[in-house]
PDB file of N, CA and C in Angstrom:
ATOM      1  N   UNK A   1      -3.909   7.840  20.535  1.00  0.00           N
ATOM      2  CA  UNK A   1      -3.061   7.595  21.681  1.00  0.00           C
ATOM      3  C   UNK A   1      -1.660   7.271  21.165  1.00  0.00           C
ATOM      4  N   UNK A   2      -0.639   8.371  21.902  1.00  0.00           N
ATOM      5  CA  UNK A   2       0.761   7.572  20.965  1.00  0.00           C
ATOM      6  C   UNK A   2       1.504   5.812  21.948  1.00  0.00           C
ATOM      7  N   UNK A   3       2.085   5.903  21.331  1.00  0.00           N
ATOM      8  CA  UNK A   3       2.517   4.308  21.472  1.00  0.00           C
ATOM      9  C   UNK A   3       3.359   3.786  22.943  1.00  0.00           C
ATOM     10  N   UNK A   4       3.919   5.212  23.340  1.00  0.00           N
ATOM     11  CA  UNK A   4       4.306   4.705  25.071  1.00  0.00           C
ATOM     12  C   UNK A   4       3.019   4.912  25.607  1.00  0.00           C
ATOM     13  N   UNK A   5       2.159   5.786  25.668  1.00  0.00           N
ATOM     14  CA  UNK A   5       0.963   5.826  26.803  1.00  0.00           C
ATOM     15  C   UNK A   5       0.367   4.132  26.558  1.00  0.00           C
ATOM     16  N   UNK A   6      -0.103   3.871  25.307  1.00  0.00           N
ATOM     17  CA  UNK A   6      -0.263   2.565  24.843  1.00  0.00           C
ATOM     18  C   UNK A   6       0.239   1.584  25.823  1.00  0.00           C
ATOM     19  N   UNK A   7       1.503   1.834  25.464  1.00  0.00           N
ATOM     20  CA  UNK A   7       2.302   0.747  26.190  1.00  0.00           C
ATOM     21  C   UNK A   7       2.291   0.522  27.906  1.00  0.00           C
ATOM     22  N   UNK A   8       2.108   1.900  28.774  1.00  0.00           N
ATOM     23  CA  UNK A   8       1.706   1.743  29.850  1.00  0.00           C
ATOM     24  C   UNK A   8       0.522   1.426  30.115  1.00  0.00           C
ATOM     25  N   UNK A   9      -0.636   1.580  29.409  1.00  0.00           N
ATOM     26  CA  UNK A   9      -2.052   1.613  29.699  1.00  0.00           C
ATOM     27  C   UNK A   9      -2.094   0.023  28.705  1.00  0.00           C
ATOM     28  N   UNK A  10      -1.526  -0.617  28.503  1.00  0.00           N
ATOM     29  CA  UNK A  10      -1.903  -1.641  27.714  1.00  0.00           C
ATOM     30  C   UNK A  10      -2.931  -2.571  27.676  1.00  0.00           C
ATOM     31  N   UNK A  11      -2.533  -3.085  29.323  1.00  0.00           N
ATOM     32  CA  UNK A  11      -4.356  -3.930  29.740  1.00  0.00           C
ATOM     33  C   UNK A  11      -5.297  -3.405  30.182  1.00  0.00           C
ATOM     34  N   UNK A  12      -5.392  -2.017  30.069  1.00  0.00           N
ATOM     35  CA  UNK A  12      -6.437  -1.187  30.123  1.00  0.00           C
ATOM     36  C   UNK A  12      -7.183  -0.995  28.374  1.00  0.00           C
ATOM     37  N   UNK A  13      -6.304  -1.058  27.627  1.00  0.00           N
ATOM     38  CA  UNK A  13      -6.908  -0.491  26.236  1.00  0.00           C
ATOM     39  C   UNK A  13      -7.550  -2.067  25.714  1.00  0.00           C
ATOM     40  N   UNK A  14      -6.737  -3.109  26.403  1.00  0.00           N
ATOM     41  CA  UNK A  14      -7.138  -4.741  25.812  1.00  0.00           C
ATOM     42  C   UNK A  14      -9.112  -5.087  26.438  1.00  0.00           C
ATOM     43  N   UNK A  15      -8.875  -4.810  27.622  1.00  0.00           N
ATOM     44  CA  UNK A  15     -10.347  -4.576  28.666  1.00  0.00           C
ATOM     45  C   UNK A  15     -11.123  -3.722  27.710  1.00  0.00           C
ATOM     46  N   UNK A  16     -10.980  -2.236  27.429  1.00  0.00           N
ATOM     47  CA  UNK A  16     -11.862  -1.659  27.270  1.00  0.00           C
ATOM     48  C   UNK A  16     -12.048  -1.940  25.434  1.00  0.00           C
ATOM     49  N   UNK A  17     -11.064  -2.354  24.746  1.00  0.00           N
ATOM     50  CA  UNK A  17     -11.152  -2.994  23.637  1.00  0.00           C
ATOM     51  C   UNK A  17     -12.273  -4.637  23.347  1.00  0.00           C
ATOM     52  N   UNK A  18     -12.130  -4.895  24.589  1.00  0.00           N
ATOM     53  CA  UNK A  18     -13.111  -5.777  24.565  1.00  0.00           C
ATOM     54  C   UNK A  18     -14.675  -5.666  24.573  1.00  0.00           C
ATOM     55  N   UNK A  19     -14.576  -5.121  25.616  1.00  0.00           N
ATOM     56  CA  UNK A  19     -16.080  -4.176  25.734  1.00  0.00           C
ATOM     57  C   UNK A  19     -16.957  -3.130  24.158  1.00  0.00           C
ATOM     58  N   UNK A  20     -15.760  -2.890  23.166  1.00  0.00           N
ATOM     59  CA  UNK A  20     -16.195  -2.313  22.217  1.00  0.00           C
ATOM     60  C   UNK A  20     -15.310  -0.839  21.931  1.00  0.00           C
ATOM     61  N   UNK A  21     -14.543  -0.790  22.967  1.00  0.00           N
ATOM     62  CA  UNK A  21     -13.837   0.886  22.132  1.00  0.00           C
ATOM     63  C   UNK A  21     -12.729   0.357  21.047  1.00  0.00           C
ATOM     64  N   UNK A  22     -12.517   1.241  20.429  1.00  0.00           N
ATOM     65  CA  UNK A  22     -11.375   1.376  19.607  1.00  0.00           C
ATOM     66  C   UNK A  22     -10.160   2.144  19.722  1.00  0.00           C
ATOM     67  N   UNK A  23      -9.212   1.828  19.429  1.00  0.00           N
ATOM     68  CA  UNK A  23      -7.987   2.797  19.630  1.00  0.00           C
ATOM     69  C   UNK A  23      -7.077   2.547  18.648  1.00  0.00           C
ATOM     70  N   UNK A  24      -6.859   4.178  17.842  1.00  0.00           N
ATOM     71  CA  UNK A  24      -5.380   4.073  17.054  1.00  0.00           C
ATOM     72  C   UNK A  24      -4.312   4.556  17.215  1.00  0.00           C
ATOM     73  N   UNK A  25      -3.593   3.900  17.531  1.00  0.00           N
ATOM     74  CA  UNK A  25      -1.912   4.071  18.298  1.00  0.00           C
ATOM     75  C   UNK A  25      -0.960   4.530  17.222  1.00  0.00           C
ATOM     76  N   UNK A  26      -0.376   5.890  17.795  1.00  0.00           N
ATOM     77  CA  UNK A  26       0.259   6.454  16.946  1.00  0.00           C
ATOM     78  C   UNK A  26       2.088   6.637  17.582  1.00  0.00           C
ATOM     79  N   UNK A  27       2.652   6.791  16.231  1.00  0.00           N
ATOM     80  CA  UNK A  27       4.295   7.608  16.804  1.00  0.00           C
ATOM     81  C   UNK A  27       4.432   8.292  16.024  1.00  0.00           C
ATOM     82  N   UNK A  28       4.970   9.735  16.548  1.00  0.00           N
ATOM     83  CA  UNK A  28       5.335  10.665  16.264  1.00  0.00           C
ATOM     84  C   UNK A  28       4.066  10.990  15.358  1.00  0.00           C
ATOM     85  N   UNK A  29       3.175  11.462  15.461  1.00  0.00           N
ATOM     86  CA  UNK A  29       1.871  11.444  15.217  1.00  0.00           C
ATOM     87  C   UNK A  29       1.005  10.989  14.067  1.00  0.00           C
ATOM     88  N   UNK A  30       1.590   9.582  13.582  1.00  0.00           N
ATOM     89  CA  UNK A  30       1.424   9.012  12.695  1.00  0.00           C
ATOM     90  C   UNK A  30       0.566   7.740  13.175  1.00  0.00           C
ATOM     91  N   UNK A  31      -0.283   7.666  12.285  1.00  0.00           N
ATOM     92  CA  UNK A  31      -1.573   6.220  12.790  1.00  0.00           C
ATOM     93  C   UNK A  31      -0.328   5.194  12.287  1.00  0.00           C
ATOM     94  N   UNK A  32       0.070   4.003  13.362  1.00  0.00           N
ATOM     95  CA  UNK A  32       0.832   2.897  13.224  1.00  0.00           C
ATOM     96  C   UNK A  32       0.218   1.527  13.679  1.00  0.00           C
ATOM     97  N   UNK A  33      -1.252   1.610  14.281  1.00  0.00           N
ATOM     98  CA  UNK A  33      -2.211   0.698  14.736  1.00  0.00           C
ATOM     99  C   UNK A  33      -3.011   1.072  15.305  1.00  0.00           C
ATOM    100  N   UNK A  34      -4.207  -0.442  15.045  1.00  0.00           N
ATOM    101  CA  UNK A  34      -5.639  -0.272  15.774  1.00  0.00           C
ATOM    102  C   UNK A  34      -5.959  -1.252  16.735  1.00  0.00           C
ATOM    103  N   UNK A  35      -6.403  -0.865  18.138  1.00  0.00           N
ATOM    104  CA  UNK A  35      -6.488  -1.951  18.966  1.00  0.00           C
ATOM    105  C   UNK A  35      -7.839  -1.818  18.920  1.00  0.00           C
ATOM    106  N   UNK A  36      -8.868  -2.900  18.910  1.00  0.00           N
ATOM    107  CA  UNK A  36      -9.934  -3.237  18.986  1.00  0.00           C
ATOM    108  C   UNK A  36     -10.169  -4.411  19.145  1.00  0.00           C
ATOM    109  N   UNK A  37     -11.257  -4.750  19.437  1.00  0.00           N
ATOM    110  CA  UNK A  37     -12.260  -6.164  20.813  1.00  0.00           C
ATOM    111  C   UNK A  37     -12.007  -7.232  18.808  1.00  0.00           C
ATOM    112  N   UNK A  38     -11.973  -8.035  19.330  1.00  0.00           N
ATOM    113  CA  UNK A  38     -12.339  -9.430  18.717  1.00  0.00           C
ATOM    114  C   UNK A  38     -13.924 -10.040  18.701  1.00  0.00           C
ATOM    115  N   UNK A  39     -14.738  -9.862  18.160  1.00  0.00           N
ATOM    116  CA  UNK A  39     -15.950  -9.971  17.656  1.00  0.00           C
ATOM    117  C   UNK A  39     -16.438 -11.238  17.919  1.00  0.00           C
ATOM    118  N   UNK A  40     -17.442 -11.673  18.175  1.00  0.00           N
ATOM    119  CA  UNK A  40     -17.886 -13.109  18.395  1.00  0.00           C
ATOM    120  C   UNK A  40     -18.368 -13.357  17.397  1.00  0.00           C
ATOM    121  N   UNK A  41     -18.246 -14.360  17.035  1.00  0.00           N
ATOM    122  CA  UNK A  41     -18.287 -15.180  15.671  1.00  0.00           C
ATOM    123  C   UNK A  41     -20.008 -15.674  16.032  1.00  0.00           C
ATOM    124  N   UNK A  42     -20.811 -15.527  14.875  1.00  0.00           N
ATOM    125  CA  UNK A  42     -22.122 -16.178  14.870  1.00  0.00           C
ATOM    126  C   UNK A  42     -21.835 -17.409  14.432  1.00  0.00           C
ATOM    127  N   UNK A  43     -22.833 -18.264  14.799  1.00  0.00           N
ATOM    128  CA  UNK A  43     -23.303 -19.364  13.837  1.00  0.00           C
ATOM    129  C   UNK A  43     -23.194 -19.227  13.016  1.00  0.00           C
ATOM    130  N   UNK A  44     -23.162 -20.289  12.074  1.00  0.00           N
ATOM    131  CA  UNK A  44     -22.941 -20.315  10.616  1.00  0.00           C
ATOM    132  C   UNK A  44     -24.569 -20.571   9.969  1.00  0.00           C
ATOM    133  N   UNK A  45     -25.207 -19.950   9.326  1.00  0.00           N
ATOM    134  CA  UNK A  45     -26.729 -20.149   8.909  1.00  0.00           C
ATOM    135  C   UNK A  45     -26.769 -20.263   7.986  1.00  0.00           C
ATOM    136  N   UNK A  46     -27.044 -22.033   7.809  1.00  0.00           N
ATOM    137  CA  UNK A  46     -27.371 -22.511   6.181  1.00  0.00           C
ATOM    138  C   UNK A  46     -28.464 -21.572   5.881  1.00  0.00           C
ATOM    139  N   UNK A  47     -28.456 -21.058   4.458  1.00  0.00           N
ATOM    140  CA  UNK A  47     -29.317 -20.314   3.474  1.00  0.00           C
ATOM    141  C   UNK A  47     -29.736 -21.317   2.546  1.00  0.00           C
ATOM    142  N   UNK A  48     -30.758 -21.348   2.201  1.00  0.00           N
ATOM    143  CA  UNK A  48     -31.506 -21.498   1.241  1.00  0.00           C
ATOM    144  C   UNK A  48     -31.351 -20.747  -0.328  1.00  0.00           C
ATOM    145  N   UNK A  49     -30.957 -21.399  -1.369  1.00  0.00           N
ATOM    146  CA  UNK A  49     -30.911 -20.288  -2.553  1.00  0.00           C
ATOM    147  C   UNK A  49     -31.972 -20.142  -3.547  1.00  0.00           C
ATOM    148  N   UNK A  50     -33.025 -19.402  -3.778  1.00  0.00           N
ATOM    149  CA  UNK A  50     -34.113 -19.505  -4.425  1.00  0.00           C
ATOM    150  C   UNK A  50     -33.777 -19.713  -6.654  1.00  0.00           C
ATOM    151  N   UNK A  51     -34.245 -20.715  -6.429  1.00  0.00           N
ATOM    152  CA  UNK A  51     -33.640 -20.995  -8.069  1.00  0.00           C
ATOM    153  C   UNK A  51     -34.459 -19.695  -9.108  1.00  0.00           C
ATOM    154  N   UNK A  52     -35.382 -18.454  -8.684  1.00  0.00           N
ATOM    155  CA  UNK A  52     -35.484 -17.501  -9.150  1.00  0.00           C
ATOM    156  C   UNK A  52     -34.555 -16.998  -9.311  1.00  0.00           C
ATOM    157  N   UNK A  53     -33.441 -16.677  -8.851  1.00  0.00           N
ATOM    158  CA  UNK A  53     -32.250 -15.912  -8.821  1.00  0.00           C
ATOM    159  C   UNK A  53     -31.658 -16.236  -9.911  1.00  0.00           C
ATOM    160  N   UNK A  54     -31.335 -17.452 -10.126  1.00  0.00           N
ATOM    161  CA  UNK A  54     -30.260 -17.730 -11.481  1.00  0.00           C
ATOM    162  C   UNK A  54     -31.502 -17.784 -12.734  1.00  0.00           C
ATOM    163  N   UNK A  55     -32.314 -16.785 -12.854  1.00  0.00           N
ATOM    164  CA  UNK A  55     -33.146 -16.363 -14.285  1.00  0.00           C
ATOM    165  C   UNK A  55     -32.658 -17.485 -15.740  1.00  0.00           C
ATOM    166  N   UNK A  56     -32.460 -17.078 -16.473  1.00  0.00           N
ATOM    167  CA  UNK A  56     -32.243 -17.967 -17.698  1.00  0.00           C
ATOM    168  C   UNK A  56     -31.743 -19.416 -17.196  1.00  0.00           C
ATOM    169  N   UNK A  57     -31.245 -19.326 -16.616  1.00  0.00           N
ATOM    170  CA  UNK A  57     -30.021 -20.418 -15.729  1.00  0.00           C
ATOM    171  C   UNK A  57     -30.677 -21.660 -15.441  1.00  0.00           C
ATOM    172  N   UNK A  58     -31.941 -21.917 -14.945  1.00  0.00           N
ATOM    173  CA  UNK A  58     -32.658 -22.532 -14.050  1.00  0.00           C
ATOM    174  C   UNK A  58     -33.508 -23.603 -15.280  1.00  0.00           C
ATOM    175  N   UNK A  59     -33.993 -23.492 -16.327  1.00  0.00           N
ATOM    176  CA  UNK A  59     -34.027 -24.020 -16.975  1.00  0.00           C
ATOM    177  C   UNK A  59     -33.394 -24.544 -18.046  1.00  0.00           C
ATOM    178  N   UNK A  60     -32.396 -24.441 -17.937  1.00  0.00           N
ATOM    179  CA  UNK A  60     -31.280 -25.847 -18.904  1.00  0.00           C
ATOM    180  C   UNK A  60     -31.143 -26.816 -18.693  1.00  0.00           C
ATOM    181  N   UNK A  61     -31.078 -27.618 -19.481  1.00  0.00           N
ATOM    182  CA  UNK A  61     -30.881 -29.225 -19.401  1.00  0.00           C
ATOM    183  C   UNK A  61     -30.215 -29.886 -18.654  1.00  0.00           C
ATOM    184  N   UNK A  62     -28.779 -28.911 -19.173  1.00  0.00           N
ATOM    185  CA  UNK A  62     -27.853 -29.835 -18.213  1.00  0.00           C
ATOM    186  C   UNK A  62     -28.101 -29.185 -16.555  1.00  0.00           C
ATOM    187  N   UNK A  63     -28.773 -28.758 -15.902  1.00  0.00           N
ATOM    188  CA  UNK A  63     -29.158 -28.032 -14.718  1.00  0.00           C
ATOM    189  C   UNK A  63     -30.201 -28.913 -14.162  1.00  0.00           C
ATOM    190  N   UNK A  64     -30.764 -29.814 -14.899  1.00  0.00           N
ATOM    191  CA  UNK A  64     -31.968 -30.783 -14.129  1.00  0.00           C
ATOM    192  C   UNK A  64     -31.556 -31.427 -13.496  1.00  0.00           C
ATOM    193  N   UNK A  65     -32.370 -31.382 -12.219  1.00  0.00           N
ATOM    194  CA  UNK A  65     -32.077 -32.873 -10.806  1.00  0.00           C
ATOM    195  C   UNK A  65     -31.212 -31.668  -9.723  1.00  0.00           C
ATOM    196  N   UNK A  66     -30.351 -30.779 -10.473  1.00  0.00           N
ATOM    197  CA  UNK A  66     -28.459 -30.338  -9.693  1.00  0.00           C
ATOM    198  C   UNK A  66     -29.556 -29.322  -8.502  1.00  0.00           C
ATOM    199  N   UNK A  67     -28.839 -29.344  -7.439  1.00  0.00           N
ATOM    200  CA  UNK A  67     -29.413 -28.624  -6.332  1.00  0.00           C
ATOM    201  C   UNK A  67     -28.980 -27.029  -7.101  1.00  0.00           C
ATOM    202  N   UNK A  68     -29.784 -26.105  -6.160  1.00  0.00           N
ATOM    203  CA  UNK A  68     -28.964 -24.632  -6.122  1.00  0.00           C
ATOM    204  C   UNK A  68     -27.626 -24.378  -6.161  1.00  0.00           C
ATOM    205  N   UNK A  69     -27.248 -25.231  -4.697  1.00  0.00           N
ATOM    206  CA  UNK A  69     -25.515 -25.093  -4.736  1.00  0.00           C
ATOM    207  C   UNK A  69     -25.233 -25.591  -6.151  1.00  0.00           C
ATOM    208  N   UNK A  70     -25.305 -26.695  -6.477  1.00  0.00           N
ATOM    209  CA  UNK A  70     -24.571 -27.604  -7.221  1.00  0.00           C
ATOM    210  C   UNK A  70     -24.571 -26.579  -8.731  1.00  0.00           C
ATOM    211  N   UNK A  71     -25.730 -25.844  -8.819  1.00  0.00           N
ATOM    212  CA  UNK A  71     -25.838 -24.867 -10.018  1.00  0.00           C
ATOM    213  C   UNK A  71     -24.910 -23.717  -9.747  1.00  0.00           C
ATOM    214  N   UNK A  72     -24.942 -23.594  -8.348  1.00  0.00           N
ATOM    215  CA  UNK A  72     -24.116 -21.666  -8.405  1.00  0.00           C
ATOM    216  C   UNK A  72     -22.700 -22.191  -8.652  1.00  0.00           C
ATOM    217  N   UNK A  73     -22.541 -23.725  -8.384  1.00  0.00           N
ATOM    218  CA  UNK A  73     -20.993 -23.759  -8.665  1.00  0.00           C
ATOM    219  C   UNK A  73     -20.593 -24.006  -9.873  1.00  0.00           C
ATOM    220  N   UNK A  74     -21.328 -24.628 -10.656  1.00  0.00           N
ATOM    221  CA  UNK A  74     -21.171 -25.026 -12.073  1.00  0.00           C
ATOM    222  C   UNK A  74     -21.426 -23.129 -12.900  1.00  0.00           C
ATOM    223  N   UNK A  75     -21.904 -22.092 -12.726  1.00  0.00           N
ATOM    224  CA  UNK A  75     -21.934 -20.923 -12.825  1.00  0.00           C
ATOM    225  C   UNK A  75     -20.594 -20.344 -12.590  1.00  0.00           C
ATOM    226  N   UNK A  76     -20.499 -20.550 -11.687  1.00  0.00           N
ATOM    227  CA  UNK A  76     -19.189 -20.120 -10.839  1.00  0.00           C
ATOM    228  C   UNK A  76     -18.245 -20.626 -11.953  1.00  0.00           C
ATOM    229  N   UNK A  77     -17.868 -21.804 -11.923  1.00  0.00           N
ATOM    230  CA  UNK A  77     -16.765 -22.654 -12.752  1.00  0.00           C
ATOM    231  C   UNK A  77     -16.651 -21.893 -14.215  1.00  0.00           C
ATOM    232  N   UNK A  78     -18.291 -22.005 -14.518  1.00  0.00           N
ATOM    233  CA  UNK A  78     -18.507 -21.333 -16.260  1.00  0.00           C
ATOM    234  C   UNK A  78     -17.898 -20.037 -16.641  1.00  0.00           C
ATOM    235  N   UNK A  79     -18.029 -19.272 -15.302  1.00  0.00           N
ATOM    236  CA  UNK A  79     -17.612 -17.503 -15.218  1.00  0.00           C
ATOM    237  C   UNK A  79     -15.992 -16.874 -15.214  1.00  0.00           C
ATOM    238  N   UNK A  80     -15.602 -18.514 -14.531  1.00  0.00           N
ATOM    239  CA  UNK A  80     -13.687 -18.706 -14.443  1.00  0.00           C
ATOM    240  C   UNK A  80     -13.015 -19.356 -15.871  1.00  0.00           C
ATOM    241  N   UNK A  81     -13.935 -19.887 -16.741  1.00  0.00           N
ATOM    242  CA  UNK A  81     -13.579 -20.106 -17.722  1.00  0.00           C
ATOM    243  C   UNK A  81     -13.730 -19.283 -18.737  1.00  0.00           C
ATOM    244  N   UNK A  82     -15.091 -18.348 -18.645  1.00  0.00           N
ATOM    245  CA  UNK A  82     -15.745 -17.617 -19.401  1.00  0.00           C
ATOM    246  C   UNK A  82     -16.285 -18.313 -20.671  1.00  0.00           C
ATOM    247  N   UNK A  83     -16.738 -19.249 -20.137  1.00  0.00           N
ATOM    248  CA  UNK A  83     -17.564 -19.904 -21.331  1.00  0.00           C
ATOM    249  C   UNK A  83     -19.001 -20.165 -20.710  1.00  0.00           C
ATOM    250  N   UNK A  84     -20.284 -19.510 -21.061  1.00  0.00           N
ATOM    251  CA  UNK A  84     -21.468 -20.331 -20.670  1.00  0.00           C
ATOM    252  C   UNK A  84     -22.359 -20.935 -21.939  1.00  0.00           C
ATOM    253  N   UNK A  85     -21.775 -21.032 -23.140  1.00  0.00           N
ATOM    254  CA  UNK A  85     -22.499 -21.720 -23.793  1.00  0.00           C
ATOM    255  C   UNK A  85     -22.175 -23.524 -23.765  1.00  0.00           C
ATOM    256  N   UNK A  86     -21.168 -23.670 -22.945  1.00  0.00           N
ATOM    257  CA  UNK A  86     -21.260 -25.223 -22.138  1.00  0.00           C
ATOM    258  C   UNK A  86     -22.494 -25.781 -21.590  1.00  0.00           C
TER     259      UNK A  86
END
């Protein structure tokens, strides 16, 4: 759709953008934007992290007692330093 029809049909493309269509608004027949619906945000769903996942990881010393999180971040930290023999 170029960018005056846009502009006349505007709260028509916002409505039906809501509902789920998409539209890319062009000038002079160039893509210059996308109007589309705003998505509803889910819940946020705590996960569970299975300490299978971090393989070698899960049995080190310094890793006893530390939750999952508390391990993927100390991983995390190790991977930004690039050191895991810490």
């Amino acid at each position: 759709m170029n960018i005056s029809q846009a502009r006349q049909e505007f709260l028509q493309l916002i409505n039906r953008a809501f509902v789920g269509e998409e539209f890319i608004i062009t000038k002079n027949n160039l893509p210059m934007a996308t109007i589309l619906g705003v998505k509803k945000e889910k819940k946020a769903v705590k996960k569970k992290i299975n300490l299978k996942a971090f393989g070698m990881w899960k049995n080190r010393k310094d890793f006893k007692g530390l939750s999952t999180i508390q391990i993927a971040d100390r991983l995390r930290e190790m991977a930004w330093k690039g050191n895991y023999a810490d």
